[in-house]
C-alpha atoms as a PDB file:
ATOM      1  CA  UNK A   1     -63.216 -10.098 -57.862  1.00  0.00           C
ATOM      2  CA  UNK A   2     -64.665 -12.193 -60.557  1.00  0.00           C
ATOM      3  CA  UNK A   3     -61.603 -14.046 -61.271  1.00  0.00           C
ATOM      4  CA  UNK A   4     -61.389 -14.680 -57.257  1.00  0.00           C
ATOM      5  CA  UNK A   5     -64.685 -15.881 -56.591  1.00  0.00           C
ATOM      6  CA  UNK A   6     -64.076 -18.283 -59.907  1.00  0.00           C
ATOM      7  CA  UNK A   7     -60.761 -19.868 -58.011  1.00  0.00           C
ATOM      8  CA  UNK A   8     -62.617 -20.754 -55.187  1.00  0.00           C
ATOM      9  CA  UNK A   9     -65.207 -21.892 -56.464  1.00  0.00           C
ATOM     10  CA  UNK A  10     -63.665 -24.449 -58.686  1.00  0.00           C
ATOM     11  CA  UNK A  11     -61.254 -25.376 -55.030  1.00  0.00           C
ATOM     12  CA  UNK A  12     -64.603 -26.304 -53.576  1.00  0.00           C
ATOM     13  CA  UNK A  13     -65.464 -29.153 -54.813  1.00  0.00           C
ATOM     14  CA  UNK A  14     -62.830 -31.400 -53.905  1.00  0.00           C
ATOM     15  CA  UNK A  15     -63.401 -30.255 -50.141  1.00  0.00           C
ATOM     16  CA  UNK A  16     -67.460 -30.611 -50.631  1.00  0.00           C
ATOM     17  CA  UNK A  17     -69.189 -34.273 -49.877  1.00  0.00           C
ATOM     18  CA  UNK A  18     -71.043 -35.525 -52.393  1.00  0.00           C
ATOM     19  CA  UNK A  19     -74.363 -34.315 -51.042  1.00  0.00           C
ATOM     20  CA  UNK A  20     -73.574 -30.818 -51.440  1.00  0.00           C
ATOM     21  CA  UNK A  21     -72.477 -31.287 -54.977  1.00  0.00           C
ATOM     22  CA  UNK A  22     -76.011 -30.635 -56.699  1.00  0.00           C
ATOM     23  CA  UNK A  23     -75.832 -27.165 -54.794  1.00  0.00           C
ATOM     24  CA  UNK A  24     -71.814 -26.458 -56.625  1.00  0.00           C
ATOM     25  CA  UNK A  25     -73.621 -27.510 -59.970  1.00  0.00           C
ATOM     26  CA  UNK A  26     -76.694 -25.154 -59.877  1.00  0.00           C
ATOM     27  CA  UNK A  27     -74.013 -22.222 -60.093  1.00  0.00           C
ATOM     28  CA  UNK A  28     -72.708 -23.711 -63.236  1.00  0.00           C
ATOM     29  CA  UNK A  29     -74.656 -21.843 -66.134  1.00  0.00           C
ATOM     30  CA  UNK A  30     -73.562 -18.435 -64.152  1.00  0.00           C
ATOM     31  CA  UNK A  31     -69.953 -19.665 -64.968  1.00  0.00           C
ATOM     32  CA  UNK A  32     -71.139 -20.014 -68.761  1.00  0.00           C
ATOM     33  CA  UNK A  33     -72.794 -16.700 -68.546  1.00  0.00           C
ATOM     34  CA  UNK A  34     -69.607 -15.342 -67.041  1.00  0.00           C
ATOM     35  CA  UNK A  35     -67.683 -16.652 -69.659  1.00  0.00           C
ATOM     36  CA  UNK A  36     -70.047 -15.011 -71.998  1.00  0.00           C
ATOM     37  CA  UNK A  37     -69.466 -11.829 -70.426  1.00  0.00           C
ATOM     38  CA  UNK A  38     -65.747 -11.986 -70.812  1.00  0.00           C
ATOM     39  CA  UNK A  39     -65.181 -12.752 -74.107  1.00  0.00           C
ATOM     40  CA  UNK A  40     -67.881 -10.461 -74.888  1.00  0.00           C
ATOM     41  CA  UNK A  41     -66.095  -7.430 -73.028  1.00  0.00           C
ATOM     42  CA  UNK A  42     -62.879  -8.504 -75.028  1.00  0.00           C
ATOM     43  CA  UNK A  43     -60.651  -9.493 -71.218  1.00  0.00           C
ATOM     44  CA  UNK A  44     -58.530 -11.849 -73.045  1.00  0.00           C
ATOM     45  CA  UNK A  45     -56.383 -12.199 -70.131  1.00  0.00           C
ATOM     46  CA  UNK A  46     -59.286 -13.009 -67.483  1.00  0.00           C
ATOM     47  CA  UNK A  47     -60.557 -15.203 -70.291  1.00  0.00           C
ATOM     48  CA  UNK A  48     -57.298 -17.148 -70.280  1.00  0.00           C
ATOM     49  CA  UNK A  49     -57.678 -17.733 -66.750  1.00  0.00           C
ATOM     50  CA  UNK A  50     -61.045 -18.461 -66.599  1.00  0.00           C
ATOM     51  CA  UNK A  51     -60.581 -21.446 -68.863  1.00  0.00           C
ATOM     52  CA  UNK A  52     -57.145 -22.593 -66.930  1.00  0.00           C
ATOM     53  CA  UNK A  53     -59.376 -22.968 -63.870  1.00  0.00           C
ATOM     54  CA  UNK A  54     -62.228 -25.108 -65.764  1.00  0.00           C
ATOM     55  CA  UNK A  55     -59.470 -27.035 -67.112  1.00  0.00           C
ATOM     56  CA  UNK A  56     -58.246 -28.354 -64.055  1.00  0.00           C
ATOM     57  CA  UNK A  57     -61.801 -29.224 -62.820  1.00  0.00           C
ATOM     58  CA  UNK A  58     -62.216 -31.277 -66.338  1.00  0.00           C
ATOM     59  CA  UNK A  59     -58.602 -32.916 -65.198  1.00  0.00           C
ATOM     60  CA  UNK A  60     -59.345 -33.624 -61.602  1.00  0.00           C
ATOM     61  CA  UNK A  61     -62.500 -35.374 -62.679  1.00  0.00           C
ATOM     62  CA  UNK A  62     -61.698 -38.043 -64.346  1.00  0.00           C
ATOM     63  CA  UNK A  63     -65.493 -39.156 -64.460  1.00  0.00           C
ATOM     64  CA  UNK A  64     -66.842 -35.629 -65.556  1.00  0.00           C
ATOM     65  CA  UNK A  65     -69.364 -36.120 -62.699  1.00  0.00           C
ATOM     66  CA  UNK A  66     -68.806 -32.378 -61.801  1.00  0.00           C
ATOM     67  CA  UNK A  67     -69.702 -30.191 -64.916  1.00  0.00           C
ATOM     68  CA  UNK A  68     -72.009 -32.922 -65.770  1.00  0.00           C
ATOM     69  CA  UNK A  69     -75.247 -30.934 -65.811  1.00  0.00           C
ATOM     70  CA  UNK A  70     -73.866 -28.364 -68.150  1.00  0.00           C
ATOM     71  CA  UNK A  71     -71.151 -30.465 -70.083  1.00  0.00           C
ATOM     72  CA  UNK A  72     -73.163 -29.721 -73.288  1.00  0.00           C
ATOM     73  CA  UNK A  73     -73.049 -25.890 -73.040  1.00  0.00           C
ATOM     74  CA  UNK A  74     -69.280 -25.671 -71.824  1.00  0.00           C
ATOM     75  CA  UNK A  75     -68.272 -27.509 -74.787  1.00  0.00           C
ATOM     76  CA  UNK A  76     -70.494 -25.892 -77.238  1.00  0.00           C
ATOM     77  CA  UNK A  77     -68.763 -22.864 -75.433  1.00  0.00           C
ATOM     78  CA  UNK A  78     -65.253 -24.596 -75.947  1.00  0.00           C
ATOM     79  CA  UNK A  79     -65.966 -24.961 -80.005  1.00  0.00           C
ATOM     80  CA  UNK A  80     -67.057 -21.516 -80.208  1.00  0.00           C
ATOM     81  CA  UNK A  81     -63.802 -20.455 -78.369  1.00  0.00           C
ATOM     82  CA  UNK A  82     -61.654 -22.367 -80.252  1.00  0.00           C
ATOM     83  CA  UNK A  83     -62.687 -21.805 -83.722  1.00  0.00           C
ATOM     84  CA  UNK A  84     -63.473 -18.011 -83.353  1.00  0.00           C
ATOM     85  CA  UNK A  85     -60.568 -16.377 -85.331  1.00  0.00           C
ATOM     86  CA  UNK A  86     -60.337 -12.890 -83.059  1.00  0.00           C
ATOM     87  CA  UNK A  87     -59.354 -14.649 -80.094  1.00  0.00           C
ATOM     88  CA  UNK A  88     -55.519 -15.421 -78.945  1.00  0.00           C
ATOM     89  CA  UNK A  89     -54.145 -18.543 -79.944  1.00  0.00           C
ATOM     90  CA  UNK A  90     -53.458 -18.894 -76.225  1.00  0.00           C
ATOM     91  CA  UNK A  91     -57.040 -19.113 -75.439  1.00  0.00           C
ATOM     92  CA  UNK A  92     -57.762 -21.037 -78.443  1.00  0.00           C
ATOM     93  CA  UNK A  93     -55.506 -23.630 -77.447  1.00  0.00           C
ATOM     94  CA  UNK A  94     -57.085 -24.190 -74.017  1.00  0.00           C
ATOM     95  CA  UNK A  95     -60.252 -23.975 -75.159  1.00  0.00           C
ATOM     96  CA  UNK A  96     -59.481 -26.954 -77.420  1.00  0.00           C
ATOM     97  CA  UNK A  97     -57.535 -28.647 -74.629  1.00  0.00           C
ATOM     98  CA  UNK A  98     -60.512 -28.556 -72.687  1.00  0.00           C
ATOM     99  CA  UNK A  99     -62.524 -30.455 -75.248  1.00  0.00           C
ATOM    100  CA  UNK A 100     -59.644 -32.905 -75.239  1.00  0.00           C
ATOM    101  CA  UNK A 101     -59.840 -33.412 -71.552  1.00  0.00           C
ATOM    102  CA  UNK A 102     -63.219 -34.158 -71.890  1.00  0.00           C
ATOM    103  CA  UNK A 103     -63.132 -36.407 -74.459  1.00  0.00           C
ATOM    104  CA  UNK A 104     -60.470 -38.518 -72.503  1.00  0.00           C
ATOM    105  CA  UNK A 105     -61.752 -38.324 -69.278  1.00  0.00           C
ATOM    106  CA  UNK A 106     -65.509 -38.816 -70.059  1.00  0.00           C
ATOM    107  CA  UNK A 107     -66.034 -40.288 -73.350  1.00  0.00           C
ATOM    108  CA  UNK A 108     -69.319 -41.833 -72.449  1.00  0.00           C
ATOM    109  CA  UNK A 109     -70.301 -37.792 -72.263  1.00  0.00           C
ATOM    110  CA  UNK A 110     -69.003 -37.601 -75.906  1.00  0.00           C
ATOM    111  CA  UNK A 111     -71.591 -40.174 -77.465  1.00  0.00           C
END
């Protein structure tokens, strides 16, 4: 159900106008927190998919406008995925994919 409600939620905001955008953000830091919870219960494979769907919202949006308000805490996230030993290299690689994404698409985020 988790993994479901992440899908569409990270569908929604190409469909949103811009107006309703601030309301898509403020769910944000549960995201983070859900992430938390994940790699915290050790579901490596709803992990995986977790960060497949935040890496196609980094991709899509090619100004980071989107994950803006919590950029700093899903890379801090990303670092801590992708340097923690115990976790697949899978994982580790999108986590550090992510970071790349971000870095290209938004580098005035990366200052």
């Amino acid at each position: 159900l988790r993994l479901a409600a992440l899908d569409l939620f990270t569908t929604i905001p190409y469909i949103l106008s811009k107006e309703w955008r601030p309301k898509w953000q403020a769910f944000l830091p549960l995201v983070i927190q859900m992430m938390s919870d994940m790699f915290s219960g050790n579901f490596q494979h709803e992990c995986r998919l977790t960060l497949q769907m935040l890496l196609s919202v980094v991709e899509d949006d090619p100004k980071g406008l989107l994950l803006k308000p919590c950029l700093a805490q899903f890379v801090q996230a990303m670092a801590t995925i992708a340097t923690h030993q115990s976790v697949d290299d899978g994982i580790r690689r999108l986590a550090v994919e992510f970071l790349l994404s971000v870095a290209d698409n938004c580098p005035v985020f990366c200052r």
